[in-house]
Protein backbone atom coordinates (compact mmCIF):
# COMPACT_ATOMS: atom_id res chain seq x y z
CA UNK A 1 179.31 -39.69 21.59
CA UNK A 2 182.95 -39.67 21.70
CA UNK A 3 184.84 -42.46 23.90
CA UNK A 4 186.37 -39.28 26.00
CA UNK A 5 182.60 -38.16 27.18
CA UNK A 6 181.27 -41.96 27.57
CA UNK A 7 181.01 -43.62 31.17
CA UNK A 8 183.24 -46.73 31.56
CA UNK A 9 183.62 -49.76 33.69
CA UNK A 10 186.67 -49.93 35.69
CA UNK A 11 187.78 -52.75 38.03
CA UNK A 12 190.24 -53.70 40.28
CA UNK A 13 191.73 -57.21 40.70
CA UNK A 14 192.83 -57.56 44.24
CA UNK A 15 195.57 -60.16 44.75
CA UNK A 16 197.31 -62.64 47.44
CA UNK A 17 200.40 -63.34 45.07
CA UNK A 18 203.23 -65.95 46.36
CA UNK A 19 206.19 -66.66 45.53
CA UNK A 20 205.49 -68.78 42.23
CA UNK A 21 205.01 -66.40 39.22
CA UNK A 22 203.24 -69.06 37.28
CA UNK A 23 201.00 -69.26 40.19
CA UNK A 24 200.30 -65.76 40.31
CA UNK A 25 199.93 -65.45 36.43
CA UNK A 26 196.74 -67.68 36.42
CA UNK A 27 195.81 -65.94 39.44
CA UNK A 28 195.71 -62.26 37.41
CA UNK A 29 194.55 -64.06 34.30
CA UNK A 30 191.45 -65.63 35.53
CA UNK A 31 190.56 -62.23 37.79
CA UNK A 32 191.15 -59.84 34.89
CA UNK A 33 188.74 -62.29 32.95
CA UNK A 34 186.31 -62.27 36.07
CA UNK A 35 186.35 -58.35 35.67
CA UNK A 36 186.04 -58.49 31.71
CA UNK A 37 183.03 -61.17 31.97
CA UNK A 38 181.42 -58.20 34.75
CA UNK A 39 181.73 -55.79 31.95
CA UNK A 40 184.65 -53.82 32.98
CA UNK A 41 186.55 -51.56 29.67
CA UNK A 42 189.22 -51.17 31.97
CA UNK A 43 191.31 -53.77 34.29
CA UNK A 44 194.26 -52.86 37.16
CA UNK A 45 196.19 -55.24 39.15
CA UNK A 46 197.93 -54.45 42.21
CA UNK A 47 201.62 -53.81 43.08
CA UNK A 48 204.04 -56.52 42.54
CA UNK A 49 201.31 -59.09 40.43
CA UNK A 50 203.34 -61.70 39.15
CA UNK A 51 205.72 -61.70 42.51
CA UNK A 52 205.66 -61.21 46.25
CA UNK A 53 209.39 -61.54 47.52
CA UNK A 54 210.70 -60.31 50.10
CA UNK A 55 214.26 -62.20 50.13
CA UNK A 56 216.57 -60.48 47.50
CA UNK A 57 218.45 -63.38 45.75
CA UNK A 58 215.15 -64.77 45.39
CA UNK A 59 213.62 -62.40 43.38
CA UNK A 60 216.68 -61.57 41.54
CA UNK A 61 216.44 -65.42 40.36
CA UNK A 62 212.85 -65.04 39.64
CA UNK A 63 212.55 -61.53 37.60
CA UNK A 64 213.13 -61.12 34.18
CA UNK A 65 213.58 -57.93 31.51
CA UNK A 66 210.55 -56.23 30.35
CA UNK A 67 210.74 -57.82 27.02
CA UNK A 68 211.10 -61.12 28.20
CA UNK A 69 208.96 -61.25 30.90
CA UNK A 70 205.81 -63.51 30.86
CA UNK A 71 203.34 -61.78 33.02
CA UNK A 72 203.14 -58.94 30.04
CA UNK A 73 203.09 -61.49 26.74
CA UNK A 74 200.13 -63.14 28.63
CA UNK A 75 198.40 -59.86 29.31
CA UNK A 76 198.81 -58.49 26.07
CA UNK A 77 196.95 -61.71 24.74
CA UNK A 78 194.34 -61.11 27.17
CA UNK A 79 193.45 -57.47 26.17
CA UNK A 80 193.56 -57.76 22.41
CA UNK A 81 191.46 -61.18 22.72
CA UNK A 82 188.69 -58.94 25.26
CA UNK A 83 189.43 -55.54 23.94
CA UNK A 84 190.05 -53.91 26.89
CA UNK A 85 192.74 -51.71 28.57
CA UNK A 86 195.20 -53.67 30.95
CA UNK A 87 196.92 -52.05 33.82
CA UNK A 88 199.59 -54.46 35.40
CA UNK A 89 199.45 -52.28 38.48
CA UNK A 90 203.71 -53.28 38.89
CA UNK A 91 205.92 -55.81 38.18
CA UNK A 92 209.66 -56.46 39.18
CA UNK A 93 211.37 -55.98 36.42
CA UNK A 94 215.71 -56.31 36.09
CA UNK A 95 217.02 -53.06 35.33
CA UNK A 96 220.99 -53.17 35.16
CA UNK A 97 221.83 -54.25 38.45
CA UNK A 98 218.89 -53.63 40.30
CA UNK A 99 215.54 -53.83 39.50
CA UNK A 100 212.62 -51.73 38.51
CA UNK A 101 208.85 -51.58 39.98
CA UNK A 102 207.35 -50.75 36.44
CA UNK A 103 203.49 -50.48 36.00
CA UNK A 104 202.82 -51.57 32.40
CA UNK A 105 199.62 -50.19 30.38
CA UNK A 106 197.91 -51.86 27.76
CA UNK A 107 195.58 -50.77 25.40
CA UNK A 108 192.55 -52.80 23.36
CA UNK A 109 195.17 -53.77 20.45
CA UNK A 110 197.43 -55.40 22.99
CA UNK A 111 200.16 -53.28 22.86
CA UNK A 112 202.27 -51.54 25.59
CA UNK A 113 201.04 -47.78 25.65
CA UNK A 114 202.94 -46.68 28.67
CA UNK A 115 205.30 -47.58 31.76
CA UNK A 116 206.00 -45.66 34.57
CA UNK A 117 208.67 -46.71 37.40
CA UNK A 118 207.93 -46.05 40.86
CA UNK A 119 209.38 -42.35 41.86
CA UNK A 120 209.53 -43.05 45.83
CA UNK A 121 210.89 -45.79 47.43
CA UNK A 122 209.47 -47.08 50.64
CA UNK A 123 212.34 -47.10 53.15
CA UNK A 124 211.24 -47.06 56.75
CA UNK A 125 210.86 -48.53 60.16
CA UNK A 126 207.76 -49.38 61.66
CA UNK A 127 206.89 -49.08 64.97
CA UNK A 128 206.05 -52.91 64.84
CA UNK A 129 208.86 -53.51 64.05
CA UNK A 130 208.70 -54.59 60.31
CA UNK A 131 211.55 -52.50 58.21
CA UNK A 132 211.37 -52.19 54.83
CA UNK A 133 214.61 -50.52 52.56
CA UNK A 134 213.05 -50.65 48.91
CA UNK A 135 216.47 -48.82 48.08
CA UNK A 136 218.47 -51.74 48.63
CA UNK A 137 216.79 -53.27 45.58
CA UNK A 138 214.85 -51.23 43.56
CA UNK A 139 215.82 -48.46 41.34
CA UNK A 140 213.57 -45.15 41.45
CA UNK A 141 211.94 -43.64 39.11
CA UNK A 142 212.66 -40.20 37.38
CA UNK A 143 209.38 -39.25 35.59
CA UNK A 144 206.07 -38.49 36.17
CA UNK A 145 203.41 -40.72 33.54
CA UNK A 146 200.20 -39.98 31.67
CA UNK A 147 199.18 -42.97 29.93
CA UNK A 148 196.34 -42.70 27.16
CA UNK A 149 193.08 -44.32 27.61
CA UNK A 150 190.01 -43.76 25.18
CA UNK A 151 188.37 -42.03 28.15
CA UNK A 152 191.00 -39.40 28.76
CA UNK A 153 194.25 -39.63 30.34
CA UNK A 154 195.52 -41.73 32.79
CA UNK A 155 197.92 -40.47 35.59
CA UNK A 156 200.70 -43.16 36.73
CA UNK A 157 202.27 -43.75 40.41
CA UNK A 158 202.72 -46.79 42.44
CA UNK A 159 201.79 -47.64 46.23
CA UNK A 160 204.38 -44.80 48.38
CA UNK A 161 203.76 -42.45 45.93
CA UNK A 162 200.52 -42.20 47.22
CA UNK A 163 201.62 -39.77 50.31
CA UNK A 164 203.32 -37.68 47.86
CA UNK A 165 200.14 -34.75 46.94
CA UNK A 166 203.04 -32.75 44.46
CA UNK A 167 203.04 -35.78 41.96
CA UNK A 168 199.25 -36.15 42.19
CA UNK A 169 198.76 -32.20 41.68
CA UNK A 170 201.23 -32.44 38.58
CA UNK A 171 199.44 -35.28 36.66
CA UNK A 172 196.43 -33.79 37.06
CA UNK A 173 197.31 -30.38 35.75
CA UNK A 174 198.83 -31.99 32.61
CA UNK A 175 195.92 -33.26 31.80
CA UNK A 176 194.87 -36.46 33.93
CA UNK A 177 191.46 -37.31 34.48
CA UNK A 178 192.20 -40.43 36.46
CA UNK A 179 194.56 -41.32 38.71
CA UNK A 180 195.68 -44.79 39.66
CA UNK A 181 198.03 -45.75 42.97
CA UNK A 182 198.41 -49.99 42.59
CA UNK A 183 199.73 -51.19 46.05
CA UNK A 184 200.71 -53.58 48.74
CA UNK A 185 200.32 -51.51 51.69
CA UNK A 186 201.53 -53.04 54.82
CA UNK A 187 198.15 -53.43 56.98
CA UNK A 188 199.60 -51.53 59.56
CA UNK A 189 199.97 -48.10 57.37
CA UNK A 190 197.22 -49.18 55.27
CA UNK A 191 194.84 -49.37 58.12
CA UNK A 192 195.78 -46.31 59.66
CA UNK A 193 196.16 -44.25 55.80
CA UNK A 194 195.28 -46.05 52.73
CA UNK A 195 191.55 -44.89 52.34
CA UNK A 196 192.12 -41.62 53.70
CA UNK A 197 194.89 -40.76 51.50
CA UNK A 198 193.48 -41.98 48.48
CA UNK A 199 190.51 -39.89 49.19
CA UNK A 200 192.76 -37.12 49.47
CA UNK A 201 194.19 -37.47 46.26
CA UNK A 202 190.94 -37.48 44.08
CA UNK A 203 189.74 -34.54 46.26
CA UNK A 204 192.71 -32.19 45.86
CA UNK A 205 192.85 -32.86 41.91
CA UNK A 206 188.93 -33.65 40.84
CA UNK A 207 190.02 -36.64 40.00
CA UNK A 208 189.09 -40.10 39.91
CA UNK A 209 191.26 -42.78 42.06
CA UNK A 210 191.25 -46.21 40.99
CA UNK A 211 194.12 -48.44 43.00
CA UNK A 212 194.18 -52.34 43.12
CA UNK A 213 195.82 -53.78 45.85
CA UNK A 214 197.69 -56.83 47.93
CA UNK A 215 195.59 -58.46 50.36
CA UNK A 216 196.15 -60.89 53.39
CA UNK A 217 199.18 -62.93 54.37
CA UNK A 218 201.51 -64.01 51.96
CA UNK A 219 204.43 -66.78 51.56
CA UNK A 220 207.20 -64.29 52.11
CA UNK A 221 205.51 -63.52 55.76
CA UNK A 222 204.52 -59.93 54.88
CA UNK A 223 201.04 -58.99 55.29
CA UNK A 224 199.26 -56.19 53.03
CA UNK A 225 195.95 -54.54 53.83
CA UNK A 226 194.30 -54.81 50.77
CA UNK A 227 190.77 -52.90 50.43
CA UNK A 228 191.33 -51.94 46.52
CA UNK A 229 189.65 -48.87 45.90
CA UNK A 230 187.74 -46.70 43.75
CA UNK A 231 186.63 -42.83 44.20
CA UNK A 232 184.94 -40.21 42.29
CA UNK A 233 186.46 -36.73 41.80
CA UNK A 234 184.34 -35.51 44.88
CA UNK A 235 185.79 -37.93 47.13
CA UNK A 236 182.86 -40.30 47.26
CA UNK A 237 184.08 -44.18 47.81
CA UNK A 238 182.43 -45.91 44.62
CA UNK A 239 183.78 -49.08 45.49
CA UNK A 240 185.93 -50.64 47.99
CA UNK A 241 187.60 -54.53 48.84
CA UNK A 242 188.12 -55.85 52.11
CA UNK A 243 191.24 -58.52 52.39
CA UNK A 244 190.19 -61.36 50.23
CA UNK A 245 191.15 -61.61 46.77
CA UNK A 246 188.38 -60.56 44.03
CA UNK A 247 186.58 -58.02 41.77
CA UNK A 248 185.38 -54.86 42.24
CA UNK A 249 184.06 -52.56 40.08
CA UNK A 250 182.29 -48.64 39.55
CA UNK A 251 181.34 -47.19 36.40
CA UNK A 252 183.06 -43.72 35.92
CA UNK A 253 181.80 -40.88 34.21
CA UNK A 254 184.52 -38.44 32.88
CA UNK A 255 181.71 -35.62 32.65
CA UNK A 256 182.34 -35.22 36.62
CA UNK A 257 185.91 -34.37 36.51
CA UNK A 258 185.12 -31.76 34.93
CA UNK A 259 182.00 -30.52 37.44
CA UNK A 260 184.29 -31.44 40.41
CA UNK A 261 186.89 -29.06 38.63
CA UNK A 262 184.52 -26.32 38.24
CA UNK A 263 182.99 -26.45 41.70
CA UNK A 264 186.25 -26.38 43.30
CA UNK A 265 188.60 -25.03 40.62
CA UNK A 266 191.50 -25.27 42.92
CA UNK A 267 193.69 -26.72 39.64
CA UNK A 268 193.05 -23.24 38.35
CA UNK A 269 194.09 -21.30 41.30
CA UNK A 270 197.65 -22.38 41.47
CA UNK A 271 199.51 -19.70 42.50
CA UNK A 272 203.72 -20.47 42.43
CA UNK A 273 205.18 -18.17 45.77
CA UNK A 274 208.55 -18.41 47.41
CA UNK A 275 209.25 -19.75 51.24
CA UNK A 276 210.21 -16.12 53.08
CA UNK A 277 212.87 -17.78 55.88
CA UNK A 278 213.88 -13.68 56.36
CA UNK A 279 211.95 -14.28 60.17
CA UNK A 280 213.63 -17.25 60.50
CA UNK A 281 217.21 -15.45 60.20
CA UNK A 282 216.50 -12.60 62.27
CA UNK A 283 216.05 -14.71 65.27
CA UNK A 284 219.08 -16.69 64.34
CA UNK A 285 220.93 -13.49 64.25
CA UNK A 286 219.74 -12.42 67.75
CA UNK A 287 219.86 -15.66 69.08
CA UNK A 288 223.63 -15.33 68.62
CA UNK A 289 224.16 -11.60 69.49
């Protein structure tokens, strides 16, 4: 049996990072060990692992380049020494002058097999009152990611990107069997969307969702709702976290893509069509006559 038609263990390391990337390190370390020693093949982290920052200068003084940065040399020890995949859900990462929310993916051998850079930046006002202008700091992203995995390939976004179906939809028609939204959802949105939307996602592609997350309050004074996830391509919740950080873990079976896919083949129903405004115009036209 090839690795593509084999069931795996995936897990999700839910976090609480601070402000103290060495902190935060030992923090991923010992839960992507935790999942590893559980028998998990494959191992995600959530949105912003090694970093939780809020205050600009402050992260700016605390991020490095990809190829210095230590989060990555550490993880790529980890998965060559357990031979699993590693999926630093995102990292801050300097990019010219601003800075980059790169997932990193790493294969059995320890190297880097694929980044992706978040496409859609988060820049809002809540009506709690929390704003949030990702813009400010972050570069976006220009292009949609499949990374490999020996199970099939694995489709790339980050935490917003979740509420945007198109990207889903595309990843999934070149090819992805698994899709994968890391996050630190503010518990306000995440209370009121995450689980829906992520159910959404693996329903409208028959796809898999796996998506670690942020969980509880953290040293910058931003809360995140946490409740990592996992669902099968039918929309059924395999596993889910509450707030605390931890483990969890479902085994997933590629074979039910692929039923999902044929019981609902709305992949191969795409039909392209334009938007007809000519309605729209003719009451323009008399509005104005």
């Amino acid at each position: 049996m090839t690795d593509t038609a084999r069931p795996f263990i995936a897990a999700c390391a839910q976090m609480r990072s601070t402000r103290d990337p060495a902190e935060n390190r030992d923090a991923a370390v010992r839960l992507v060990r935790e999942a590893s020693d559980a028998g998990a093949h494959y191992v995600q982290t959530p949105e912003m692992t090694a970093l939780v920052e809020r205050e600009r200068a402050r992260l700016f003084a605390a991020v490095h380049a990809q190829d210095d940065d230590p989060l990555i040399a550490t993880m790529r020890d980890v998965a060559r020494e357990r031979g699993i995949v590693v999926h630093i859900g995102s990292l801050a990462l300097k990019e010219g002058d601003k800075i980059a929310n790169r997932a990193i993916v790493i294969d059995r051998a320890g190297d880097i097999v694929a980044t992706y850079d978040k496409v859609h930046l988060f820049d809002v006002d809540l009506p709690n009152g929390e704003s949030w202008r990702e813009s400010a700091t972050y570069t976006g992203g220009e292009r949609a990611v499949l990374a490999p995995t020996p199970w099939g390939l694995l489709g790339l976004s980050i935490c917003y990107d979740v509420r945007f179906a198109y990207l889903y939809r595309a990843l999934a028609e070149a090819g992805a069997s698994f899709l994968s939204a890391p996050a630190a959802f503010t518990r306000q949105t995440g209370e009121a969307h995450w689980q829906v939307l992520q159910r959404a996602r693996a329903i409208e592609t028959g796809s898999f969702m796996i998506s670690a997350a942020q969980g509880g309050l953290h040293a910058d004074g931003r809360e995140t709702y946490g409740h990592s996830i996992i669902v099968d391509p039918w929309g059924r919740v395999l596993a889910e976290a509450g707030d605390a950080p931890g483990v969890i873990l479902a085994t997933i079976d590629p074979a039910l893509v692929a039923d999902a896919r044929q019981r609902i083949p709305t992949l191969a129903h795409t039909r392209r069509f334009v938007v007809d405004r000519s309605a729209e115009a003719v009451a323009a036209r008399a509005a104005t006559a």
